[in-house]
Protein backbone atom coordinates (compact mmCIF):
# COMPACT_ATOMS: atom_id res chain seq x y z
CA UNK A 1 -13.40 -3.42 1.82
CA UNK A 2 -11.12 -0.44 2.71
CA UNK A 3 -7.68 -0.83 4.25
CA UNK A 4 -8.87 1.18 6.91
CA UNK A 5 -11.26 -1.46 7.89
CA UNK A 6 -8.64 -4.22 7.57
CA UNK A 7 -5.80 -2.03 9.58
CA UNK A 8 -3.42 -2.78 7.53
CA UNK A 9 -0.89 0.46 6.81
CA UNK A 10 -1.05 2.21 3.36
CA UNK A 11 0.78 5.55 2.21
CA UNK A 12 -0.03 7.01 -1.01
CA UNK A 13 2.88 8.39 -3.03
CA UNK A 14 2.58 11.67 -5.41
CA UNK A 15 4.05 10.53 -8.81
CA UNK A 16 3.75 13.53 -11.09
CA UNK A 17 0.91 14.74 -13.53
CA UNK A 18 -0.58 13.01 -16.88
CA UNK A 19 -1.01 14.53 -19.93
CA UNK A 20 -3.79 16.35 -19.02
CA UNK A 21 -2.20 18.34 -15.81
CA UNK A 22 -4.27 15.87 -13.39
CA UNK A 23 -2.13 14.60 -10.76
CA UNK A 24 -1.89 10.39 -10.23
CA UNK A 25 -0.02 8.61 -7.54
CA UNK A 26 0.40 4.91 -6.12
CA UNK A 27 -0.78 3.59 -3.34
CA UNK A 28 1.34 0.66 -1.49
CA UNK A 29 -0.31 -1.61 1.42
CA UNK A 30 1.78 -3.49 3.95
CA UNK A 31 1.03 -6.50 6.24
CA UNK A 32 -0.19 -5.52 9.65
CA UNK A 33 2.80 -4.35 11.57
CA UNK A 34 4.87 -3.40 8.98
CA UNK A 35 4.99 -0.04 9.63
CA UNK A 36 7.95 0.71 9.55
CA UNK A 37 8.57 -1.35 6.41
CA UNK A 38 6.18 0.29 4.42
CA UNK A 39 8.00 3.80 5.18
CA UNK A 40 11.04 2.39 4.28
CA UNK A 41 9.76 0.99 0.88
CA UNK A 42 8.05 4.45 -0.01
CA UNK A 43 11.19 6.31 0.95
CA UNK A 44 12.81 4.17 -1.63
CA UNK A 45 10.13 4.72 -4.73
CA UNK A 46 10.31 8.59 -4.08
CA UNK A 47 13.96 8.85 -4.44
CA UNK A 48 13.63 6.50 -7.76
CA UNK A 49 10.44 8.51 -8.81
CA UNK A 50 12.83 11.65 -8.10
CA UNK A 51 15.56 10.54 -11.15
């Protein structure tokens, strides 16, 4: 089942490129209204991703 179809929120989070040039990221799911949260978190893992 999708997170879609289960509302909860999801954001999906560039990380970079393997070894092949084909782009990857991660993909974090909060509880239902979380929202806010779940920005906050992936704010977070960008600026650590960015070091």
């Amino acid at each position: 089942m999708t997170i879609r179809l289960v509302r909860l929120p999801a954001i999906s989070i560039p990380c970079g490129t393997d070894r092949c040039g084909l782009p990857f990221g991660l993909q974090i799911i909060a509880a239902r209204g979380q929202d806010r949260t779940l920005l906050e978190a992936a704010q977070e893992i960008e600026a650590v991703l960015r070091t």
